[in-house]
Protein backbone atom coordinates (compact mmCIF):
# COMPACT_ATOMS: atom_id res chain seq x y z
CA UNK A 1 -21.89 -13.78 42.25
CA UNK A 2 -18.27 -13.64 40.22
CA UNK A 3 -20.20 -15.62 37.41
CA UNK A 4 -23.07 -13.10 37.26
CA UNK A 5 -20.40 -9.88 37.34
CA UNK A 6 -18.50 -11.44 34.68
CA UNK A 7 -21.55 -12.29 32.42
CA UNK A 8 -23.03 -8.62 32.97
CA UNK A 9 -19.64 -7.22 31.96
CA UNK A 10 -19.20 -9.46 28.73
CA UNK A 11 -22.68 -8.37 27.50
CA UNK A 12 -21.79 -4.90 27.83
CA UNK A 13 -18.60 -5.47 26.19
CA UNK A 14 -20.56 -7.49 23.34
CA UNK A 15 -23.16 -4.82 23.05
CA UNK A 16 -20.31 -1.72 22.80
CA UNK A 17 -18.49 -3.70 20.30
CA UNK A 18 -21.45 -3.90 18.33
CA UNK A 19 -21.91 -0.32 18.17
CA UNK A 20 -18.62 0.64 16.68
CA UNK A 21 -18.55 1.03 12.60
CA UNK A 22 -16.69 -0.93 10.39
CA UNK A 23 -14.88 0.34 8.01
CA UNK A 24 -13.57 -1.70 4.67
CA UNK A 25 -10.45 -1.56 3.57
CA UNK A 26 -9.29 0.44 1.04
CA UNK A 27 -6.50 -0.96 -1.30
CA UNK A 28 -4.06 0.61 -3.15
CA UNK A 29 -1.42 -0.31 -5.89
CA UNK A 30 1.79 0.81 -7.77
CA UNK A 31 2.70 -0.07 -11.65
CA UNK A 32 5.74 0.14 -13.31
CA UNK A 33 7.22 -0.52 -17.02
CA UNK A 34 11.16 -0.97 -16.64
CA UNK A 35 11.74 -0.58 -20.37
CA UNK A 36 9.28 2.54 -20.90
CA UNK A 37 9.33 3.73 -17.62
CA UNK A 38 5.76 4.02 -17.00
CA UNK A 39 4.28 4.05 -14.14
CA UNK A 40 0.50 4.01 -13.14
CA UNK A 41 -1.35 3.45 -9.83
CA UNK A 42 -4.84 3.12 -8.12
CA UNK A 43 -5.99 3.82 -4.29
CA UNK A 44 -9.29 3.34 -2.41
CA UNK A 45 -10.20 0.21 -4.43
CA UNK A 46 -12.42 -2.48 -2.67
CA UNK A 47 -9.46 -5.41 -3.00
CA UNK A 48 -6.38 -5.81 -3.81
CA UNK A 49 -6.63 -7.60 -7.30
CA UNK A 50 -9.39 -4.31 -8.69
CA UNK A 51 -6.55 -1.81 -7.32
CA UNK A 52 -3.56 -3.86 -9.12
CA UNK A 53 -5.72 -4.32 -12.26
CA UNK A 54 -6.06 -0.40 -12.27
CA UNK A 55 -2.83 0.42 -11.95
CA UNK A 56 -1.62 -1.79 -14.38
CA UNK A 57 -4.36 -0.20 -16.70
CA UNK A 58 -3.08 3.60 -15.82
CA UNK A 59 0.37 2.40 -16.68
CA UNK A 60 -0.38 2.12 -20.21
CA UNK A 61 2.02 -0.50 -21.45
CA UNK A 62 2.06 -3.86 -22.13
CA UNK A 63 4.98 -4.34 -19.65
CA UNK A 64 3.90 -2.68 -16.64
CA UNK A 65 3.44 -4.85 -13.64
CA UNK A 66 1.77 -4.45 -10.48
CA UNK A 67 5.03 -4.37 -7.79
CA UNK A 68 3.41 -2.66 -4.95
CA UNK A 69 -0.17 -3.50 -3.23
CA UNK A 70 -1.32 -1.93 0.31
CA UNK A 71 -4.29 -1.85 2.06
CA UNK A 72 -5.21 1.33 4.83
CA UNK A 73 -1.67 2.34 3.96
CA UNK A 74 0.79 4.39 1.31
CA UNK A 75 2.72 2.88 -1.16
CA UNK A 76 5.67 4.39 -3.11
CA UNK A 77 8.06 3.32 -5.73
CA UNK A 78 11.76 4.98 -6.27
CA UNK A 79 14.40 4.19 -9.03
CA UNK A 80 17.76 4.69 -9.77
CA UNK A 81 19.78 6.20 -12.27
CA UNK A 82 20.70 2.26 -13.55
CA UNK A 83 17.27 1.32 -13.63
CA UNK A 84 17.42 -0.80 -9.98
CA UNK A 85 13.79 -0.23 -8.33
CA UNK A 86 12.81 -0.10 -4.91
CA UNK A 87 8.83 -0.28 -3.73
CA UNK A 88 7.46 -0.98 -0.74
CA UNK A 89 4.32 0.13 1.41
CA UNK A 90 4.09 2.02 4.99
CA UNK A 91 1.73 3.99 7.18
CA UNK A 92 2.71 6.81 6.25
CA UNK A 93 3.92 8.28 2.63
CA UNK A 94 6.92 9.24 4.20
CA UNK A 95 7.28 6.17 6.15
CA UNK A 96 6.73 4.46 2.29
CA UNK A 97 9.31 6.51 0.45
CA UNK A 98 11.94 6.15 2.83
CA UNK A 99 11.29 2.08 2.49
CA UNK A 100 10.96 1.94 -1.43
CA UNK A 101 14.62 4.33 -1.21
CA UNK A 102 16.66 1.92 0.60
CA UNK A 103 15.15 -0.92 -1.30
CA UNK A 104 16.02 0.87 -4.07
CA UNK A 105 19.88 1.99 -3.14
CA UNK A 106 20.70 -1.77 -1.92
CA UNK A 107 19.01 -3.42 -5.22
CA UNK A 108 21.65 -0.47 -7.31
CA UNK A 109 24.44 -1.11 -5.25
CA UNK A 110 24.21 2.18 -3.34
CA UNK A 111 23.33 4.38 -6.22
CA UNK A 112 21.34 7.54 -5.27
CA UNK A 113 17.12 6.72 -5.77
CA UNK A 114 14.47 9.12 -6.43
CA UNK A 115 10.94 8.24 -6.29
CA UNK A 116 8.95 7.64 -8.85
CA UNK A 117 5.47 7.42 -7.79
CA UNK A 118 3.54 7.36 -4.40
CA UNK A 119 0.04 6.77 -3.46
CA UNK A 120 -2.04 6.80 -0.34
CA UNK A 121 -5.42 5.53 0.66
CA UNK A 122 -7.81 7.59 2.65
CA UNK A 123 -7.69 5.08 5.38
């Protein structure tokens, strides 16, 4: 009887879990130039590498470079007045800014950081 209950309530838990949608990820990236101080950057790209590759491409120099990635997420990218750089990602763009600032202030020895560029996918 406590083998049949549990098989009954697996297959209903199999068959709801079935039912819900899927939805793919959605990637996002952040370029930057440090000598030019361009910046480009991509969101709601199918992977990681087609997100970084538009970025990179938006930037519009030879030296920008992909420094931030995120997937279902916000990324953000701050610098200081010495050129130090802070990036990260979070789930939130405020959540991301506040990240890429501190990053940025500890990298420029405590040296006030602005933000440079932020993105968010739609998931």
């Amino acid at each position: 009887m406590k083998q049949a209950w549990m098989i009954a309530t697996l297959t209903v838990m199999l068959v709801f879990l079935s039912t819900v949608p899927v939805f793919p990820d959605n990637y996002g990236a952040i370029a930057y130039d440090k000598n030019t101080g361009r910046w480009g950057y991509a969101y709601n790209y199918s992977s990681r590498g087609e997100a970084e590759r538009v970025a990179v491409s938006r930037c519009g120099s030879s030296g920008c470079v992909a420094y931030n990635w995120f997937r279902n997420a916000c990324g953000a990218l701050a610098k200081a007045s010495d050129g130090s750089i802070g990036w990260s990602w979070g789930t939130s763009r405020h959540d991301a800014e506040a990240r890429a600032i501190a990053q940025c202030e500890r990298s420029s020895n405590g040296l006030s950081c602005e933000i440079v560029c932020w993105a968010c996918t739609d998931r």
